[in-house]
Protein backbone atom coordinates (compact mmCIF):
# COMPACT_ATOMS: atom_id res chain seq x y z
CA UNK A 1 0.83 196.79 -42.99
CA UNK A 2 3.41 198.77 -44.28
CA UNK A 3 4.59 198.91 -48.07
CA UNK A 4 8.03 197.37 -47.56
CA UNK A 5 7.41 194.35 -48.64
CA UNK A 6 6.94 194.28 -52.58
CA UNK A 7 9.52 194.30 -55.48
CA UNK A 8 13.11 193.51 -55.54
CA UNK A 9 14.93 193.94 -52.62
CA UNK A 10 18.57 193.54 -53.16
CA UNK A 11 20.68 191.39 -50.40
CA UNK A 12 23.66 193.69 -50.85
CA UNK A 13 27.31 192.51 -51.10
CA UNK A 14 29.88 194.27 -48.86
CA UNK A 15 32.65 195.84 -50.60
CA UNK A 16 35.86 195.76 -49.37
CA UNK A 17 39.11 197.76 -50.58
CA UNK A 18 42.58 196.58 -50.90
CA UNK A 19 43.23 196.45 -46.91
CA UNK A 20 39.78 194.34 -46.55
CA UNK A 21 37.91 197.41 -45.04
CA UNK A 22 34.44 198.65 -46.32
CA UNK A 23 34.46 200.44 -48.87
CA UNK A 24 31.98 202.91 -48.06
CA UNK A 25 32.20 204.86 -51.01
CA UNK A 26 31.27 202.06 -53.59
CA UNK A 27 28.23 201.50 -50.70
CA UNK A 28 27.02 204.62 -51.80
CA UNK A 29 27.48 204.84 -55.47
CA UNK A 30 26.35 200.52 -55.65
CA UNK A 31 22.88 201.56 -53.52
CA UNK A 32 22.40 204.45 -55.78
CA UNK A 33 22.92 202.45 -59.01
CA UNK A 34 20.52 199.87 -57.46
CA UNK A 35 17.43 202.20 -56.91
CA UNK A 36 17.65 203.82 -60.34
CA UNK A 37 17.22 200.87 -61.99
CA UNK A 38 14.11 200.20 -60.07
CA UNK A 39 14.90 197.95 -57.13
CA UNK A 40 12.65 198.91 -53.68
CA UNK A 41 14.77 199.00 -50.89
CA UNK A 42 18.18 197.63 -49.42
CA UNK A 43 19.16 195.19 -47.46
CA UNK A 44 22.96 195.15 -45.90
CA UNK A 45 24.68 192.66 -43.42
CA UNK A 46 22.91 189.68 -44.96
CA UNK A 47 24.07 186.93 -45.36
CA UNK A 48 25.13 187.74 -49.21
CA UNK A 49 26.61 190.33 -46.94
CA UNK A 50 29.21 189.01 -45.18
CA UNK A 51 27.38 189.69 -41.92
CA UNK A 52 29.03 187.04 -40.04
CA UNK A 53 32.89 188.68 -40.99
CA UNK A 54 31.59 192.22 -39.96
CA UNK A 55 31.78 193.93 -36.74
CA UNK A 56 29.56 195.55 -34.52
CA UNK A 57 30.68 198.78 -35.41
CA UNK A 58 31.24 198.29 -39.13
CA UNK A 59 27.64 196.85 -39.38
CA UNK A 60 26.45 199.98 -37.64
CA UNK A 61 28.89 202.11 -39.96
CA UNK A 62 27.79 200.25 -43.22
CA UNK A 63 23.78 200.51 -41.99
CA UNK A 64 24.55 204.39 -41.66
CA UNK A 65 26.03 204.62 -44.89
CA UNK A 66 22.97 202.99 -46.67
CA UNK A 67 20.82 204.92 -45.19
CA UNK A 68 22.42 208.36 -46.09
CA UNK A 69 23.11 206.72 -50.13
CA UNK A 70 19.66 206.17 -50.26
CA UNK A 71 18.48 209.52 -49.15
CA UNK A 72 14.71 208.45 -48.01
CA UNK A 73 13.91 207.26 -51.65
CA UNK A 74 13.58 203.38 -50.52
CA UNK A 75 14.13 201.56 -47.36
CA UNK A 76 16.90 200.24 -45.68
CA UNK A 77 15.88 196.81 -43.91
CA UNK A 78 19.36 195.36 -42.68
CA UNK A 79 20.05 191.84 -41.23
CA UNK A 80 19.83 191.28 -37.68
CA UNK A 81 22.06 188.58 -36.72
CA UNK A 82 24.83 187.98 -33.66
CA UNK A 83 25.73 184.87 -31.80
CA UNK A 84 23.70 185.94 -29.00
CA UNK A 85 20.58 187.46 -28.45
CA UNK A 86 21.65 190.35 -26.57
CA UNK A 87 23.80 191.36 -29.43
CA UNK A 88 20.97 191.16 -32.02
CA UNK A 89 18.49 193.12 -29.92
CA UNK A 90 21.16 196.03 -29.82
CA UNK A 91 21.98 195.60 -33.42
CA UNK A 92 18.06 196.28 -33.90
CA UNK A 93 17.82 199.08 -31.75
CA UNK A 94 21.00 200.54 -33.16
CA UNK A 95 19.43 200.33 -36.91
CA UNK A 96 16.45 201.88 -35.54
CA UNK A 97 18.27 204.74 -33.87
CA UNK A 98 20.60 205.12 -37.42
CA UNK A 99 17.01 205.66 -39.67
CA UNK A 100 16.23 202.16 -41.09
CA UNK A 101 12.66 201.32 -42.50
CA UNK A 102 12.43 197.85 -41.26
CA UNK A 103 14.49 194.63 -40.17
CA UNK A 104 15.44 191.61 -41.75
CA UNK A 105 15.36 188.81 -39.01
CA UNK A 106 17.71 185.81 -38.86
CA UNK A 107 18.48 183.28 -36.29
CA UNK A 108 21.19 182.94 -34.27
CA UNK A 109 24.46 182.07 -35.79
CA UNK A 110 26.12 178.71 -34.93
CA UNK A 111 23.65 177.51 -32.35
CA UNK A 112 20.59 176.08 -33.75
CA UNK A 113 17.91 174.36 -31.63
CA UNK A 114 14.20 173.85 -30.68
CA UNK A 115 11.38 176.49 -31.55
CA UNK A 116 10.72 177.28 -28.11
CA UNK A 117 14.66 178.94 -27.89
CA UNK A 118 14.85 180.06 -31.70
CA UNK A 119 11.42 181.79 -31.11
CA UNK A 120 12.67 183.65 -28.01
CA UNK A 121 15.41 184.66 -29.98
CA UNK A 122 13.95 185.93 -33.21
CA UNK A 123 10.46 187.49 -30.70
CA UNK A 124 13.73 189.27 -28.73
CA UNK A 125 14.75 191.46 -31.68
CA UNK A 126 10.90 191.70 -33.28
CA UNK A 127 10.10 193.90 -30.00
CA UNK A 128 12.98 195.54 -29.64
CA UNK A 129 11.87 198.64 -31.67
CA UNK A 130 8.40 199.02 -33.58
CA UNK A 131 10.20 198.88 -37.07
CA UNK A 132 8.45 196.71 -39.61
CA UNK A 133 10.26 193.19 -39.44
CA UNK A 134 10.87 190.21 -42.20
CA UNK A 135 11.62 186.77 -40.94
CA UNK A 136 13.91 185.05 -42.96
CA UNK A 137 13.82 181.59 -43.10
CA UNK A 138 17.01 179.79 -44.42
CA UNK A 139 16.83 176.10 -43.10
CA UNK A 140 20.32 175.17 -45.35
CA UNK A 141 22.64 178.12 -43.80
CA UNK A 142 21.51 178.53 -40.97
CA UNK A 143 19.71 174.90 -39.87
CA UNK A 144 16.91 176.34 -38.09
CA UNK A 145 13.48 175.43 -40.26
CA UNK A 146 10.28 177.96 -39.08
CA UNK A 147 8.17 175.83 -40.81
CA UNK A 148 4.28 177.73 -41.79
CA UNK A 149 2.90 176.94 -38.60
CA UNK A 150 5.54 178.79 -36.22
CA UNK A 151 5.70 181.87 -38.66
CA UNK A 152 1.71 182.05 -38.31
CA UNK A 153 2.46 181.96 -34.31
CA UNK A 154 5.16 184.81 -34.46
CA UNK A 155 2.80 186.70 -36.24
CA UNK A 156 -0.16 186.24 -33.82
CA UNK A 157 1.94 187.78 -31.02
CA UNK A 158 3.65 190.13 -32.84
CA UNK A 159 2.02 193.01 -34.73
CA UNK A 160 4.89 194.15 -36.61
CA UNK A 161 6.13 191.09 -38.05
CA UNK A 162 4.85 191.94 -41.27
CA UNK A 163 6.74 189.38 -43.83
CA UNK A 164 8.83 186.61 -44.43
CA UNK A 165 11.53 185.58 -46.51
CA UNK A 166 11.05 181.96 -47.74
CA UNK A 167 14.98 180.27 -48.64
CA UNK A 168 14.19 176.52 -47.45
CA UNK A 169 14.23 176.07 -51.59
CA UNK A 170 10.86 174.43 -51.92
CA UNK A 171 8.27 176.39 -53.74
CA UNK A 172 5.74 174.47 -51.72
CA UNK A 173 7.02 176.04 -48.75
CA UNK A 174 5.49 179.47 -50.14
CA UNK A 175 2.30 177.80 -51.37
CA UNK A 176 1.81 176.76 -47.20
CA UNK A 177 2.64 180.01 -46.45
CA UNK A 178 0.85 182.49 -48.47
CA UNK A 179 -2.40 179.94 -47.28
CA UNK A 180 -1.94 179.95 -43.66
CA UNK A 181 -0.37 183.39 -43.22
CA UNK A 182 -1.11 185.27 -46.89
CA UNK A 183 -3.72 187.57 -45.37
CA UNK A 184 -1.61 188.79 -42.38
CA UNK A 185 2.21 188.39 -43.92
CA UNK A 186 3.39 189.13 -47.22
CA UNK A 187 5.48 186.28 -48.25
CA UNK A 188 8.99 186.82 -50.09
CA UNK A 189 11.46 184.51 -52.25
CA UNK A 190 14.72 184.25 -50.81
CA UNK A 191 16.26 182.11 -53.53
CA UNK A 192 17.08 183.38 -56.71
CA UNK A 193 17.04 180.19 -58.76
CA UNK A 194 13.00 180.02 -57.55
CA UNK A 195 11.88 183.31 -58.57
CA UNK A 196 9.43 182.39 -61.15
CA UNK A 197 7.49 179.69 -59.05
CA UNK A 198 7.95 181.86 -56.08
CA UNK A 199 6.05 184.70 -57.61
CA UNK A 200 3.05 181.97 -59.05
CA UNK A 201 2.92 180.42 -55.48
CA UNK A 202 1.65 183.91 -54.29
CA UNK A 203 4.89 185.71 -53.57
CA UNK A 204 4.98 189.31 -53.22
CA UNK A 205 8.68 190.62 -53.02
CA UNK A 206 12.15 188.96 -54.16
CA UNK A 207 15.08 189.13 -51.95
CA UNK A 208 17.43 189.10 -54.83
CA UNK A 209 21.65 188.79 -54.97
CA UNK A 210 22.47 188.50 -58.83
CA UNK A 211 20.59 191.69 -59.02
CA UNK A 212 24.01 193.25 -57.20
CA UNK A 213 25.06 193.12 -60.82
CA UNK A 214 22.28 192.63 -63.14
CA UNK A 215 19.62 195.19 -61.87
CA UNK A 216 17.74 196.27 -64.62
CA UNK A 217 17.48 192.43 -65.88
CA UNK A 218 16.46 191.71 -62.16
CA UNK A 219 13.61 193.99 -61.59
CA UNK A 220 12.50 193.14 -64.96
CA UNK A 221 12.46 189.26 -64.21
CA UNK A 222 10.43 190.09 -60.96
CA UNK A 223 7.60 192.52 -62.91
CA UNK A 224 7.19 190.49 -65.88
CA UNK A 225 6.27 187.46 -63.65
CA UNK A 226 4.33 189.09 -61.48
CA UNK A 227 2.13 190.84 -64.01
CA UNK A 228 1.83 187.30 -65.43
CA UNK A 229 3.30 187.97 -68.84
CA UNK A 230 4.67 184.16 -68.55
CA UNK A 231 5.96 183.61 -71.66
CA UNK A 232 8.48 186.57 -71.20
CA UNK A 233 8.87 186.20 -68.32
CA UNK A 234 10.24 182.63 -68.66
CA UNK A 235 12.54 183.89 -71.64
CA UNK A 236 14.11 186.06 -69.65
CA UNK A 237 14.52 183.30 -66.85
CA UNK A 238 16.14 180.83 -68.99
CA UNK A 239 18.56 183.33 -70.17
CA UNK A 240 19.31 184.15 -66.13
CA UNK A 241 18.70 181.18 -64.71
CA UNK A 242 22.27 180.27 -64.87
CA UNK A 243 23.70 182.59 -62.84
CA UNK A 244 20.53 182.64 -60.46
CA UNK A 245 21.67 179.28 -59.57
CA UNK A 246 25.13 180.48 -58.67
CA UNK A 247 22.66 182.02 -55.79
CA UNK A 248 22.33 178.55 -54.01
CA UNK A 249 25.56 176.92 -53.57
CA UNK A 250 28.07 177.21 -51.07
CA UNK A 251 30.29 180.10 -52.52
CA UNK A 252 27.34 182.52 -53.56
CA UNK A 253 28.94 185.26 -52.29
CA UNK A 254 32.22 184.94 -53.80
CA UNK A 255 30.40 184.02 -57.18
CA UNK A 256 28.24 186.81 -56.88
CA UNK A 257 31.04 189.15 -56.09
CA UNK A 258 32.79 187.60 -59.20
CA UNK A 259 29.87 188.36 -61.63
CA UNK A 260 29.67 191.98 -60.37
CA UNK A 261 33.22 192.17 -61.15
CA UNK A 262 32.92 190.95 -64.28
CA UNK A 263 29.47 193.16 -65.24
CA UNK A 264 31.94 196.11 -64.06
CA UNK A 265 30.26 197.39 -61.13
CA UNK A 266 32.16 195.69 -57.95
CA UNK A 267 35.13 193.81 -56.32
CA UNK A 268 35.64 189.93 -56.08
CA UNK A 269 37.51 190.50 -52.64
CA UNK A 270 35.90 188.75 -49.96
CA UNK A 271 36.75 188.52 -46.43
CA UNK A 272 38.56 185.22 -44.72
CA UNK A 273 37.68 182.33 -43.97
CA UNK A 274 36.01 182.71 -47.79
CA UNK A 275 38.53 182.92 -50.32
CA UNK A 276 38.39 183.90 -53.80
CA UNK A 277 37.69 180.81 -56.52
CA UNK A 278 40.37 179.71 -58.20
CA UNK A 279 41.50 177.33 -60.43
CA UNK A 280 39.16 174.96 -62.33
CA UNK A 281 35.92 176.24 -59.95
CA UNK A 282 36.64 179.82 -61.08
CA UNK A 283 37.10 178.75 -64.87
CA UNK A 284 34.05 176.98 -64.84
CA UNK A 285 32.23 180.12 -63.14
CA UNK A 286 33.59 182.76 -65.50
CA UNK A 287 32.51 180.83 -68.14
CA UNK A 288 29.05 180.55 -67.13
CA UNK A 289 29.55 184.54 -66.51
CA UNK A 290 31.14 185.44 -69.84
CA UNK A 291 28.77 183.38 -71.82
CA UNK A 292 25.55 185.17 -69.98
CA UNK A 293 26.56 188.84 -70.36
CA UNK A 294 27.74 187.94 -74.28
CA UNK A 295 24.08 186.88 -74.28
CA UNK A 296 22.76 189.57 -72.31
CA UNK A 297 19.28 190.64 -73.67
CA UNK A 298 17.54 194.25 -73.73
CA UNK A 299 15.55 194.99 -71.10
């Protein structure tokens, strides 16, 4: 198995400038700020990513960029997902082709169905190339549930599945995992209100999005609880859980745009149909923000 699969892996946001095009530029200088504070690879075209409002071609474009930003030091594992499977399977090979370390699996968007179809799917774009690939589970967004049972099938046929990312948002769900599947898969959090119990269930690696703004605090979240220093660990989490839960609900990304605006390091723009908060809901979010990074301990 490859070493992929450990640390924090940042679900990057996807910057846009003033005419709602990538900003490739802040790509480069956000991935490099992301790996000197400690965080072990990247993952663009997530859903945290906007994948669904991106292009072809700009996913391709935005892959290439991460890959020259982060100059070899870490991996770039982007998110494979397309309406169709054709699509994904040339996304894949076209991530392969640009220099990626690995793949970050999804389902298709919009239709959702049985296990024999979704497993097609996701087994299309695991064989595409021989890159190391994460399944990412995410039952809420994207209504298809691989419960521990299918994942452990997957990996049975498929040598390079090497992990998956665990965002139904029960811990238990990693507890089934890392028993039926921990000695083949590594098993990741994909939540980042669930870190903590994610990491004592047996996880291995964090698929983080506050950490877009709040690296150092991230990676030090992740390491304290998986060295098993608890009680900082949990002192640190009650200080971030606040905006870790701004991770789960409905307008993540445009909250977690808004805190890296207001940590300094990123836009709130995001692309239609999302819209910037406004109003009461963006009141109530900045002041959840302001209060945190008033509060913000040493790390």
């Amino acid at each position: 198995m490859s070493t992929l699969w450990q640390g924090v892996l940042p679900a990057i946001t996807t910057p846009f400038d003033e005419n709602y095009a990538i900003d490739h530029a802040f790509v480069a200088k956000h991935v490099d700020w992301l790996i000197g504070h400690g965080c072990r690879g990247i993952i663009p075209c997530g859903s945290l990513g906007e994948g669904a409002t991106l292009t072809f071609d700009e996913k391709v474009a935005l892959i290439k960029t991460c890959v020259a930003a982060t100059g070899g030091r870490v991996p770039v594992i982007p998110g494979i997902a397309a309406l169709s499977t054709d699509e994904a399977v040339a996304l894949a090979k076209a991530a392969h082709a640009a220099g990626c370390g690995g793949l970050m699996v999804l389902p298709p968007y919009v239709y959702s169905s049985d296990w024999r179809e979704m497993k097609a799917h996701v087994a299309a774009v695991i064989a595409a190339t021989p890159l190391p690939c994460m399944l990412y589970n995410n039952p809420p967004a994207y209504k298809t549930d691989f419960v521990a049972e299918q994942v452990a099938e997957l990996a049975a046929e498929y040598a390079n599945l090497e992990a998956v990312k665990e965002s139904s948002g029960d811990s238990r769900r990693v507890t089934a995992l890392v028993a039926l599947v921990g000695s083949r898969l590594r098993v990741g959090v994909g939540l980042d209100d669930m870190v903590c119990e994610g990491v004592a269930a047996g996880a291995t690696f964090w698929v983080a999005g506050t950490v877009n703004a709040l690296p150092a605090e991230s990676v030090a979240q992740f390491e304290l609880a998986s060295a098993g220093r608890w009680d900082e660990a949990r002192a640190l989490y009650r200080w971030h859980l606040p905006l870790l839960r701004l991770d789960t609900v409905v307008k993540f990304v445009q909250l977690i745009k808004l805190i890296q605006q207001e940590a300094g390091m990123g836009s709130e723009r995001v692309r239609a149909p999302r819209l910037e908060v406004v109003g009461a809901e963006r009141d109530a979010a900045l002041a959840i923000i302001r209060r945190a990074l008033a509060e913000r301990p040493a790390v």
